[in-house]
N, C-alpha and C. Protein backbone atom coordinates (compact mmCIF):
# COMPACT_ATOMS: atom_id res chain seq x y z
N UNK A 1 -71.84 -6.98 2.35
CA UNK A 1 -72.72 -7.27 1.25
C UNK A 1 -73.44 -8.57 1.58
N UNK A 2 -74.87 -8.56 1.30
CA UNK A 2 -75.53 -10.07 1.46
C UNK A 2 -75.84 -10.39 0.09
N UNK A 3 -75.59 -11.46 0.11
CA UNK A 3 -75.77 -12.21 -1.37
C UNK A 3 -76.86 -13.46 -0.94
N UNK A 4 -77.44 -14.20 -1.59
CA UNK A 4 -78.10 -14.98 -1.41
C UNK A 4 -78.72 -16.01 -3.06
N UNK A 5 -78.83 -17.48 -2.90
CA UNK A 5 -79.65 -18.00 -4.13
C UNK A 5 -81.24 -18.34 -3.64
N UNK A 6 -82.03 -18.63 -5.21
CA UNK A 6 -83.49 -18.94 -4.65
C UNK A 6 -83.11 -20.38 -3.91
N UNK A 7 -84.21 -19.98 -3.23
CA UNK A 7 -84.54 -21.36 -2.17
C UNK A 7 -84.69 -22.77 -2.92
N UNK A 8 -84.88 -23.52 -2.66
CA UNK A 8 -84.41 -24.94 -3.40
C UNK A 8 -86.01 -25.38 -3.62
N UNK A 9 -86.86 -24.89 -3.00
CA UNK A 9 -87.86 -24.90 -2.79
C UNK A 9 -89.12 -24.25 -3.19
N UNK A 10 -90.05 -24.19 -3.82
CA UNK A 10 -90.62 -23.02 -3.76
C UNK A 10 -92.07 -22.96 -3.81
N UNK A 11 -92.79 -24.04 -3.38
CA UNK A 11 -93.80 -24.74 -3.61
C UNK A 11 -94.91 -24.56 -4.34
N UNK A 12 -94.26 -24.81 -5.44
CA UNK A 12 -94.92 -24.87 -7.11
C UNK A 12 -95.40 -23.72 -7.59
N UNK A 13 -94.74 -22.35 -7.07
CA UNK A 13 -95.00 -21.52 -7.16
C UNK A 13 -93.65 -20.55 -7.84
N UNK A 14 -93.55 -19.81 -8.73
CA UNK A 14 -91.71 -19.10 -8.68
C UNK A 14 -92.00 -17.66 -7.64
N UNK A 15 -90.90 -17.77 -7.06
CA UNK A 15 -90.63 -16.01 -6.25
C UNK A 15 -90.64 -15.57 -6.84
N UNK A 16 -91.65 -14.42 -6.45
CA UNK A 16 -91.94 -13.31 -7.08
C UNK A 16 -91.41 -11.38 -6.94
N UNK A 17 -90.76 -11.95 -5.32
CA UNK A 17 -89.95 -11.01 -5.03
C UNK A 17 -89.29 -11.26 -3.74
N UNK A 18 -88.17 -10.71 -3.08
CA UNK A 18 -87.34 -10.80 -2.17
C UNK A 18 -87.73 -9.41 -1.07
N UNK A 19 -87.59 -9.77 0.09
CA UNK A 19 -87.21 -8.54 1.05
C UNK A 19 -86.32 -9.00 2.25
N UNK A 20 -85.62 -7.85 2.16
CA UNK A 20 -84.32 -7.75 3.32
C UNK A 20 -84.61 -7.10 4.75
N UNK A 21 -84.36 -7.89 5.69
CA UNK A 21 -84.87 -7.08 6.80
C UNK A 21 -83.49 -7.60 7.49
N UNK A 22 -82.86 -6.16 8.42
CA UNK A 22 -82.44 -6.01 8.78
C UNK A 22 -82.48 -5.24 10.53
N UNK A 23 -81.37 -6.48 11.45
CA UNK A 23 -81.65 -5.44 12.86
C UNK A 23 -80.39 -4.78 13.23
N UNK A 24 -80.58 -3.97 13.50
CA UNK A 24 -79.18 -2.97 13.89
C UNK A 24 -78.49 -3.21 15.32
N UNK A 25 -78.81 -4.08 15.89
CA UNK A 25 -78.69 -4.40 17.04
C UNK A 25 -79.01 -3.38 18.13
N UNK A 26 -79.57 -2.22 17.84
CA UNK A 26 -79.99 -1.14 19.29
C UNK A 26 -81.27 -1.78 19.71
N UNK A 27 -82.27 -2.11 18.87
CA UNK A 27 -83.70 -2.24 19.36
C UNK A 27 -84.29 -3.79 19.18
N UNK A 28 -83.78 -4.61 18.37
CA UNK A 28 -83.78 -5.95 17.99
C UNK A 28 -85.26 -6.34 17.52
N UNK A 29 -85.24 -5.51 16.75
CA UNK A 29 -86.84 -5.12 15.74
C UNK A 29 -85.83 -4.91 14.50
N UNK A 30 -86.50 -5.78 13.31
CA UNK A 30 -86.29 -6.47 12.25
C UNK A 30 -87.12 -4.57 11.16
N UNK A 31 -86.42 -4.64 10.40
CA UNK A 31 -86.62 -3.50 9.35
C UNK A 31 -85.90 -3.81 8.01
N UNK A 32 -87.23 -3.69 7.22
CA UNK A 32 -87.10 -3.99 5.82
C UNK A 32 -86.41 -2.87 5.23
N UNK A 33 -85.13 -3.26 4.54
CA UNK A 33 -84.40 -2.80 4.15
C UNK A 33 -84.23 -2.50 3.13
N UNK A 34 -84.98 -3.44 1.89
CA UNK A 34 -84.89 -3.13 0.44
C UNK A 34 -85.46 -4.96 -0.03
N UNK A 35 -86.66 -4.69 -0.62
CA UNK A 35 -87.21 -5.24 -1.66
C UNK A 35 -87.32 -4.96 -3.06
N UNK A 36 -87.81 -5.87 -3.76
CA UNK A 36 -87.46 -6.00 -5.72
C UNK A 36 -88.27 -6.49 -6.38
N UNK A 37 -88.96 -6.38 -7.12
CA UNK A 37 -89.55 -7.54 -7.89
C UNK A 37 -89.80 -6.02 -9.21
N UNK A 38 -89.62 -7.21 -10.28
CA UNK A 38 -89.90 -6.52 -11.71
C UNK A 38 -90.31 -7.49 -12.94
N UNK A 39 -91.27 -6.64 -13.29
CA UNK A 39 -92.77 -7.79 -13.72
C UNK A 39 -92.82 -9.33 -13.76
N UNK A 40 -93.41 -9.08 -12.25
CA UNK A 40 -93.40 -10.41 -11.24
C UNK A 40 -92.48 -11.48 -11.08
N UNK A 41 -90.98 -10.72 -11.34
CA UNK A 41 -90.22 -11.58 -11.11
C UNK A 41 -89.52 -11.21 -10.12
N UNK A 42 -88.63 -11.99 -9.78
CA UNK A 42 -87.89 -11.50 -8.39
C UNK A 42 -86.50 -11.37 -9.15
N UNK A 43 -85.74 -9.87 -9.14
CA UNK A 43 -84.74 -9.78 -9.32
C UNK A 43 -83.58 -9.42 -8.32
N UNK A 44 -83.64 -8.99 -7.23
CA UNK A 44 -83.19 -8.79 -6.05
C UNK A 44 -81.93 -9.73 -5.47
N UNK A 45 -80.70 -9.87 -5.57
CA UNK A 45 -80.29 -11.34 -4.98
C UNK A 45 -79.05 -10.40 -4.47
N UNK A 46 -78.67 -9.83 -4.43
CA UNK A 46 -77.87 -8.82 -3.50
C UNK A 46 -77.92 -7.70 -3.13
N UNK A 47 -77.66 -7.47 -2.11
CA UNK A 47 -78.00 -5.85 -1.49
C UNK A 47 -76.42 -5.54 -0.78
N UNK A 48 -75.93 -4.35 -0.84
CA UNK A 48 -74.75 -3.66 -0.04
C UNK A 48 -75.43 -2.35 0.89
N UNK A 49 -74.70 -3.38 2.48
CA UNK A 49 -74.74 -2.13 4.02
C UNK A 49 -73.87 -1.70 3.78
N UNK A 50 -73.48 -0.16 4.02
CA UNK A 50 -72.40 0.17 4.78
C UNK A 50 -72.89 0.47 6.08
N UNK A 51 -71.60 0.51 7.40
CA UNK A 51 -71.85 0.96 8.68
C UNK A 51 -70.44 1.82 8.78
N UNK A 52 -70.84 2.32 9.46
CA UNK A 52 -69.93 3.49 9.80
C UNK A 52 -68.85 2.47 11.31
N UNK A 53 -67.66 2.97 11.49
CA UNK A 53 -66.80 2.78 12.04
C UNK A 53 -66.87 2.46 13.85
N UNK A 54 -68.14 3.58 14.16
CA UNK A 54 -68.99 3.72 15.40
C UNK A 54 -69.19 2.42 15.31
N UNK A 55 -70.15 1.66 14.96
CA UNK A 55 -70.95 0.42 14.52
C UNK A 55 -70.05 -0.69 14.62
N UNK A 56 -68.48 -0.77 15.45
CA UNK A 56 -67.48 -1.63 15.01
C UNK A 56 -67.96 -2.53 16.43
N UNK A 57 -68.00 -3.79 16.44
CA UNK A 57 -68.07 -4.43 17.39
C UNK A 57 -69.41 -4.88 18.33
N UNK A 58 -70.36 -3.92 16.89
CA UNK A 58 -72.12 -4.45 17.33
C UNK A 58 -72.35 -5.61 16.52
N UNK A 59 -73.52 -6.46 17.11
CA UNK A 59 -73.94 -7.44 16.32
C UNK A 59 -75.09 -7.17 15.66
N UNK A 60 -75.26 -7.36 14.14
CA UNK A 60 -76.06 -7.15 13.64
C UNK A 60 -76.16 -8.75 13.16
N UNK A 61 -78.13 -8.47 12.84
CA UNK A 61 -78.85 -9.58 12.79
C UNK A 61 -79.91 -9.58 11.04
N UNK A 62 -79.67 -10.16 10.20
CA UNK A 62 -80.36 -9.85 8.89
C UNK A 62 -80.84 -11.66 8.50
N UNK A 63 -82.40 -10.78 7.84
CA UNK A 63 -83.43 -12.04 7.16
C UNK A 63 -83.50 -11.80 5.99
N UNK A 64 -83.95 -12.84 5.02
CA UNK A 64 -84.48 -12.89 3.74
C UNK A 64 -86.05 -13.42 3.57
N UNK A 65 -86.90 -12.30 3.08
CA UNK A 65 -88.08 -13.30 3.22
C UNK A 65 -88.52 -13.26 1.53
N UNK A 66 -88.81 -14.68 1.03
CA UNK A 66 -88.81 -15.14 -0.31
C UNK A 66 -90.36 -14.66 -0.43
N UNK A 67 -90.83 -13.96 -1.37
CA UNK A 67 -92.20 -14.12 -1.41
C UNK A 67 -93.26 -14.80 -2.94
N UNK A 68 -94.36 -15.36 -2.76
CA UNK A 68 -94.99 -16.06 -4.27
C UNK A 68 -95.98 -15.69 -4.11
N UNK A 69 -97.34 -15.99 -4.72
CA UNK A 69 -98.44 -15.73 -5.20
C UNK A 69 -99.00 -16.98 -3.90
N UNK A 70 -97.95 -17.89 -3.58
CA UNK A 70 -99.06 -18.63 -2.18
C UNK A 70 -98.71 -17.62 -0.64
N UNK A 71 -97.81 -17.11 -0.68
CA UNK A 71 -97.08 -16.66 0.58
C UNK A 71 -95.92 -16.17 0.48
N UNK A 72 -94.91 -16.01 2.26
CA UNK A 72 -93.76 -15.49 2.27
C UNK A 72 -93.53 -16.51 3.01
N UNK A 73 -92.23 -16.58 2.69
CA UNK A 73 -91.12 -17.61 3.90
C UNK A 73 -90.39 -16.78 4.51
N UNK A 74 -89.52 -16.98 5.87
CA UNK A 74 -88.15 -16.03 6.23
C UNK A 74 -87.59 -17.19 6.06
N UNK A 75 -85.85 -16.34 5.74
CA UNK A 75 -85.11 -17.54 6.21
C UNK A 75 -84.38 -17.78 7.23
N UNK A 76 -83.55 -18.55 7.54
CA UNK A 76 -82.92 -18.19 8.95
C UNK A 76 -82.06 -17.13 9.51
N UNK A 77 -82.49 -16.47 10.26
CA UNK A 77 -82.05 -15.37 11.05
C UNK A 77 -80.37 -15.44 11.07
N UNK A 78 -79.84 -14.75 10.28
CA UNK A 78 -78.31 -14.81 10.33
C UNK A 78 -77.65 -13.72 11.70
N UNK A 79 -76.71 -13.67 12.05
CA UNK A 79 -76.03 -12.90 13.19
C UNK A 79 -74.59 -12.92 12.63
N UNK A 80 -74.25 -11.59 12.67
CA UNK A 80 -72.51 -11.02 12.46
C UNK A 80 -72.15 -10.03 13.30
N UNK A 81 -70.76 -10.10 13.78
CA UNK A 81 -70.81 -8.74 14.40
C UNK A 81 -69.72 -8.52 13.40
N UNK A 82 -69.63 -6.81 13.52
CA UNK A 82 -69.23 -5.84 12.63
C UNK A 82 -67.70 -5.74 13.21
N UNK A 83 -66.86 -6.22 12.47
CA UNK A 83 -64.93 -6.14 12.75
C UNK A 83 -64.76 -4.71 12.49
N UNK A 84 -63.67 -4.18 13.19
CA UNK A 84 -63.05 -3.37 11.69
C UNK A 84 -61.34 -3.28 12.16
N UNK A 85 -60.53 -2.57 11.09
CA UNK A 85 -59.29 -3.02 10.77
C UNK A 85 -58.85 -2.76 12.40
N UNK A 86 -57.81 -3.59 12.77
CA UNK A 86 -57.12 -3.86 13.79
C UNK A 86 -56.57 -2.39 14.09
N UNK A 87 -55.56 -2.13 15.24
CA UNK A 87 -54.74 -0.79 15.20
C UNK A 87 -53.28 -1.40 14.87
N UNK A 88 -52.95 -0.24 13.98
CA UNK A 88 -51.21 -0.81 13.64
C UNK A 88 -50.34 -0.98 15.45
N UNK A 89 -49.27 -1.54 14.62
CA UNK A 89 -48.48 -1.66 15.92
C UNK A 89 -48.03 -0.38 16.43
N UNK A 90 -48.03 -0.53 18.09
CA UNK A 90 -47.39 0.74 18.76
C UNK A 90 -45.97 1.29 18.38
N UNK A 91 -45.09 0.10 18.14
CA UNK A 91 -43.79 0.52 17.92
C UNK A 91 -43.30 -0.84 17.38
N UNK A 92 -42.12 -0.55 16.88
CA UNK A 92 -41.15 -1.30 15.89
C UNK A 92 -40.66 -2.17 16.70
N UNK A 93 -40.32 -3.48 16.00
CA UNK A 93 -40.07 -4.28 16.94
C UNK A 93 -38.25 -4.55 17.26
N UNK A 94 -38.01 -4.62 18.39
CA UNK A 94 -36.74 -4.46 18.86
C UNK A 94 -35.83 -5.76 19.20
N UNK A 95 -34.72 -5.12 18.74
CA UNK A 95 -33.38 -6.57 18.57
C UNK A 95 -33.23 -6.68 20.26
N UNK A 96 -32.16 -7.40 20.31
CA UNK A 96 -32.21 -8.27 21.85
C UNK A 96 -30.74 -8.86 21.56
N UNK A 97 -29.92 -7.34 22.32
CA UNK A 97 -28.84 -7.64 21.77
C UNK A 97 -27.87 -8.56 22.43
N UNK A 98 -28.43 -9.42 23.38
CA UNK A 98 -28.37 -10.60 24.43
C UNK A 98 -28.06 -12.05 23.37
N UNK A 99 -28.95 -11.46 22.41
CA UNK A 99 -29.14 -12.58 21.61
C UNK A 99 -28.64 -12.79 19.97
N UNK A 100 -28.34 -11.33 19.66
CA UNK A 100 -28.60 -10.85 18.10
C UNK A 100 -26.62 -11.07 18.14
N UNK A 101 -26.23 -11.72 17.01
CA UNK A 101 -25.17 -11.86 16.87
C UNK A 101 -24.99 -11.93 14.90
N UNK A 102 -23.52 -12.17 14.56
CA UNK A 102 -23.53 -11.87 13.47
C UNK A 102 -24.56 -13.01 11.96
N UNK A 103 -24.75 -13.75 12.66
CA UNK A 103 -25.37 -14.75 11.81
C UNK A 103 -27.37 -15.15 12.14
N UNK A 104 -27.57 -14.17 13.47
CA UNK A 104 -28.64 -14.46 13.45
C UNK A 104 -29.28 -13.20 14.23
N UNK A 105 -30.78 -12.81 14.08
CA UNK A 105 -31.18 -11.69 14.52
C UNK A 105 -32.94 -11.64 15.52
N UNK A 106 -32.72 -11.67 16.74
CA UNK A 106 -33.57 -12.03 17.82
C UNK A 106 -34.29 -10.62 17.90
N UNK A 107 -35.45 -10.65 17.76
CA UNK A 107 -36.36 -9.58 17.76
C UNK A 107 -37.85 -10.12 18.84
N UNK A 108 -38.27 -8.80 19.10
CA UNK A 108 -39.63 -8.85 19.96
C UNK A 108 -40.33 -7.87 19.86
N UNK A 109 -41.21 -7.71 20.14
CA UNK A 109 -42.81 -7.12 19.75
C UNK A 109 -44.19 -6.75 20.62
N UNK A 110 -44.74 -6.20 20.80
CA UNK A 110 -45.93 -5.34 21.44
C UNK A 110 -47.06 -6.51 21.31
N UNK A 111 -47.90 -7.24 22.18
CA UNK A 111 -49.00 -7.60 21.84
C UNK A 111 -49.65 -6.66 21.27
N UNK A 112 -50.28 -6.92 20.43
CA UNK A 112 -51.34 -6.02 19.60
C UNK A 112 -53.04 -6.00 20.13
N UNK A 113 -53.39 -5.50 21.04
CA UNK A 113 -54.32 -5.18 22.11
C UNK A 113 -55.90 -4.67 21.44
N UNK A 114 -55.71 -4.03 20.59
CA UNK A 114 -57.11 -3.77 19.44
C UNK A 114 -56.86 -4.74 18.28
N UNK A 115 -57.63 -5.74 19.14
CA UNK A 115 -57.85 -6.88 17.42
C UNK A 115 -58.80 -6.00 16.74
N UNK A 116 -59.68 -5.14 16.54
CA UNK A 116 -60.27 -4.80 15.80
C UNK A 116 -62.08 -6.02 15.96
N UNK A 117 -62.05 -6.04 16.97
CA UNK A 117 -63.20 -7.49 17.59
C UNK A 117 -63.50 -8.55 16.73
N UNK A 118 -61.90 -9.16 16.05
CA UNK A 118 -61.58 -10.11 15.43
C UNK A 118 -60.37 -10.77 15.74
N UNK A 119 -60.57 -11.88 16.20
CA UNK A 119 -59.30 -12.44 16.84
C UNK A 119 -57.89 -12.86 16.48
N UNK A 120 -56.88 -12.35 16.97
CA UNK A 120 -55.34 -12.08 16.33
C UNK A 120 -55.15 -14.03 16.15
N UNK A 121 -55.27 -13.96 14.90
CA UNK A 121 -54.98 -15.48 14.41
C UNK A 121 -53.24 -15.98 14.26
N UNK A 122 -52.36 -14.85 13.86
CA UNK A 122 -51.11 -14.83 13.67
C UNK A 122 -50.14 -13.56 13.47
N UNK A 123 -48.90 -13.51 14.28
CA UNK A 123 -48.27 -12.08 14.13
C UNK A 123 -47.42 -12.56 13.17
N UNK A 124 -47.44 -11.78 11.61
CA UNK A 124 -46.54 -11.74 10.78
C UNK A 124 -45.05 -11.37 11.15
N UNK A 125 -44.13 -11.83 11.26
CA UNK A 125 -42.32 -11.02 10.83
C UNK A 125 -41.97 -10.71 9.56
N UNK A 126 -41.75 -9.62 9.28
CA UNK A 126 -41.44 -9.78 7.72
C UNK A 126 -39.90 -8.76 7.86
N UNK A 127 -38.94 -9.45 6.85
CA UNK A 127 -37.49 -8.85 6.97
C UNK A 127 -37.02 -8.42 5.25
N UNK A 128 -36.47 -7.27 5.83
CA UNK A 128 -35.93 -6.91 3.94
C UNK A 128 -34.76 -7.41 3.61
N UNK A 129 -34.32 -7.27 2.26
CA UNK A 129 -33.28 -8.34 1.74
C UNK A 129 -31.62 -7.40 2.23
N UNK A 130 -31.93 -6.65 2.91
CA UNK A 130 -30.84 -5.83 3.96
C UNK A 130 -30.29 -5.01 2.64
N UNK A 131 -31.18 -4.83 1.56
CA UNK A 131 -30.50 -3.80 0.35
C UNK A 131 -31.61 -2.61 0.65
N UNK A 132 -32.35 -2.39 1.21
CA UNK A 132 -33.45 -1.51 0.97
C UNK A 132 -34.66 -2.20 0.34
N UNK A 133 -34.68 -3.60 0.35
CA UNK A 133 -35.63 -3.79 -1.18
C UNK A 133 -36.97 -4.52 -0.23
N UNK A 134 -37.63 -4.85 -1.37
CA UNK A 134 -38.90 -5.57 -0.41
C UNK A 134 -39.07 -6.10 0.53
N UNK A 135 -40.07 -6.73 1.38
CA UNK A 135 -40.14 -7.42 2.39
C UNK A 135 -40.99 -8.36 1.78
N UNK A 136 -39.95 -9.48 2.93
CA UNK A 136 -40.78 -11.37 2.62
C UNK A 136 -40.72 -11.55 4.34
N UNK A 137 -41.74 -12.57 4.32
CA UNK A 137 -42.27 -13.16 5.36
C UNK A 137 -41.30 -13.80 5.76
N UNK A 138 -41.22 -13.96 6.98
CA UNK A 138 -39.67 -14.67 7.68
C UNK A 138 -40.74 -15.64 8.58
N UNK A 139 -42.11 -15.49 9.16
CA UNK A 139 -42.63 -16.39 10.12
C UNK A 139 -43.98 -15.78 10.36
N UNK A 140 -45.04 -16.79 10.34
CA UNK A 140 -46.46 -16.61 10.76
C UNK A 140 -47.27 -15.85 9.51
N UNK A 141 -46.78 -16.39 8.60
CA UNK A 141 -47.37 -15.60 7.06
C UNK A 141 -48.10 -17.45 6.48
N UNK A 142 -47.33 -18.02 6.82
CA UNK A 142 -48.05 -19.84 6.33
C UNK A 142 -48.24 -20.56 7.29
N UNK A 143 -48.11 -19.95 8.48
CA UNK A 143 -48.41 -20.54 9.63
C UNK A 143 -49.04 -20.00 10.83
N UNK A 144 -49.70 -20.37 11.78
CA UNK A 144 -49.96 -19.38 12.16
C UNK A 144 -48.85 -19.16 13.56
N UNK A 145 -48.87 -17.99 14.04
CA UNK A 145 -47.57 -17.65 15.11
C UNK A 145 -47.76 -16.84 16.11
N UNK A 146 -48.28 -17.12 17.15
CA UNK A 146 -48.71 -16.08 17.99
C UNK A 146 -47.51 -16.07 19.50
N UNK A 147 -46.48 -16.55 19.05
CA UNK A 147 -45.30 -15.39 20.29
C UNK A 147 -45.29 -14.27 20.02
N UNK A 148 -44.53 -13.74 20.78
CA UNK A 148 -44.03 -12.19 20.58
C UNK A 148 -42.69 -11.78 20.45
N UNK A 149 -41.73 -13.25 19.90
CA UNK A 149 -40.25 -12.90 19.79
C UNK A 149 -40.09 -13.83 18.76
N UNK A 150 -38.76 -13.64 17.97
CA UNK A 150 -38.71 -14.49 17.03
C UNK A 150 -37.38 -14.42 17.15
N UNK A 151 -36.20 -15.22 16.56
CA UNK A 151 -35.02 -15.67 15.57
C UNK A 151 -34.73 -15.87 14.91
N UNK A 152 -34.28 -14.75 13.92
CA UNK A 152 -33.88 -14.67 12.20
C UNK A 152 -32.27 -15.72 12.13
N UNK A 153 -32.89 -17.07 11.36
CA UNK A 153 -31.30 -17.60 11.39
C UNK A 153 -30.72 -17.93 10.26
N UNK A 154 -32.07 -17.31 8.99
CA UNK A 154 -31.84 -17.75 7.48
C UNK A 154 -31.69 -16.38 7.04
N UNK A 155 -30.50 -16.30 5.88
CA UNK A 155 -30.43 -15.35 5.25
C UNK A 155 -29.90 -14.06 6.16
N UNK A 156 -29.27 -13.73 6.93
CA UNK A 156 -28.96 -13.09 8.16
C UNK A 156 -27.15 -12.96 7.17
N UNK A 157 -26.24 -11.66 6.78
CA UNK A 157 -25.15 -11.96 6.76
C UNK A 157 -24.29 -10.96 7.46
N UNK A 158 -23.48 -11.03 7.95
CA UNK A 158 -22.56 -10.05 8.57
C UNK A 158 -21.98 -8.38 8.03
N UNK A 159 -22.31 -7.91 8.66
CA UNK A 159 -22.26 -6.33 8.48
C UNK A 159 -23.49 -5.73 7.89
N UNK A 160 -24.14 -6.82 7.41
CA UNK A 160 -25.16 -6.00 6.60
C UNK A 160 -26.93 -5.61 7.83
N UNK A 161 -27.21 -4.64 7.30
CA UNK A 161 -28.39 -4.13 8.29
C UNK A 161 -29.95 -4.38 7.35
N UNK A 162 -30.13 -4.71 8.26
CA UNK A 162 -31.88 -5.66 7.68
C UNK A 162 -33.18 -4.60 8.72
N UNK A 163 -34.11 -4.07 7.59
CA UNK A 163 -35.05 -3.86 8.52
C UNK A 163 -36.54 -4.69 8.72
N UNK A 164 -37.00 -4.44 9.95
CA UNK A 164 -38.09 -5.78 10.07
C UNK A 164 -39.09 -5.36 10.81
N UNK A 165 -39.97 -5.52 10.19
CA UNK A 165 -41.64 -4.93 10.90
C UNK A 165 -42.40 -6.45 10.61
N UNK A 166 -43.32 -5.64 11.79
CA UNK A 166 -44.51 -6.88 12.01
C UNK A 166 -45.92 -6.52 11.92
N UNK A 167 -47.23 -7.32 12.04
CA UNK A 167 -48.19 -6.94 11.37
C UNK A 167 -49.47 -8.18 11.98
N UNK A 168 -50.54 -8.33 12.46
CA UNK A 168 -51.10 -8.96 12.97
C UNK A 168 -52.44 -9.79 11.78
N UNK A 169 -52.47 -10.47 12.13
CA UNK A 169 -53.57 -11.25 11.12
C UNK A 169 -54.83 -11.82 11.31
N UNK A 170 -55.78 -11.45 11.07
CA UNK A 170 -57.05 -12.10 11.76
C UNK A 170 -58.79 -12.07 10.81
């Protein structure tokens, strides 16, 4: 979605209408996308793209040009490229039974290889309360955490079985 306010500016004139031009990144030729104005005012101040999933990892390029009764302005040429959701993890992450003893629980994990062309900021751990019940963040949920092994040494009690998945953040 682009949102936008009037210009701070407008030289003594009020906008009278808005247009959106948009480049898709194949041809890098600017296309008006959707203009507004209703009796001579400019009502226009957000517009919603969708792109399809194909479109994940192009850069797209979008203008605003303000227009009055003296002229049009553009404004500055914005650039985004298009994310989309990461891929879940390959597989569950596995104890390390080298390490996993009754009071504490050593786990490891898959780099996660499709950021989704957004960069893996932190791998969540999250562990259940070993009853079946919710999951809380054990590491890289308030911080950020990018190993690929961890050591459960809180809340860990003997005999009891805890399950623990992970989840990437970006």
């Amino acid at each position: 979605m682009f949102r936008w306010r009037e210009p701070a500016e407008d030289g003594g004139c009020p906008i009278q209408s808005y247009e959106l031009y948009l480049d898709e990144g194949a041809s890098g030729v600017f296309v008006k996308t959707d203009s507004a104005q209703l009796d001579n005012r400019a009502y226009l101040r957000e517009h919603r793209v969708l792109f399809n999933s194909t479109q994940s990892g192009k850069t797209f390029r979008y203008k605003l040009k303000a227009l009055n009764e003296i002229g049009d302005t553009d404004s500055v040429i914005k650039a985004q490229i298009l994310a989309s959701a990461p891929s879940a993890p390959l597989s569950a992450p596995v104890s390390d039974p080298l390490v996993t003893t009754v009071d504490r629980i050593k786990v490891s994990w898959q780099i996660i290889t499709d950021d989704g062309f957004s960069e893996i900021l932190s791998y969540s751990l999250e562990m259940d309360d070993g009853s079946g019940g919710d999951f809380a963040s054990v590491i890289g949920e308030s911080s950020p955490y990018l190993l690929q092994d961890y050591t459960v040494t809180e809340n860990v009690n003997k005999g009891t079985l805890y399950r623990l998945r992970y989840r990437s953040l970006n």
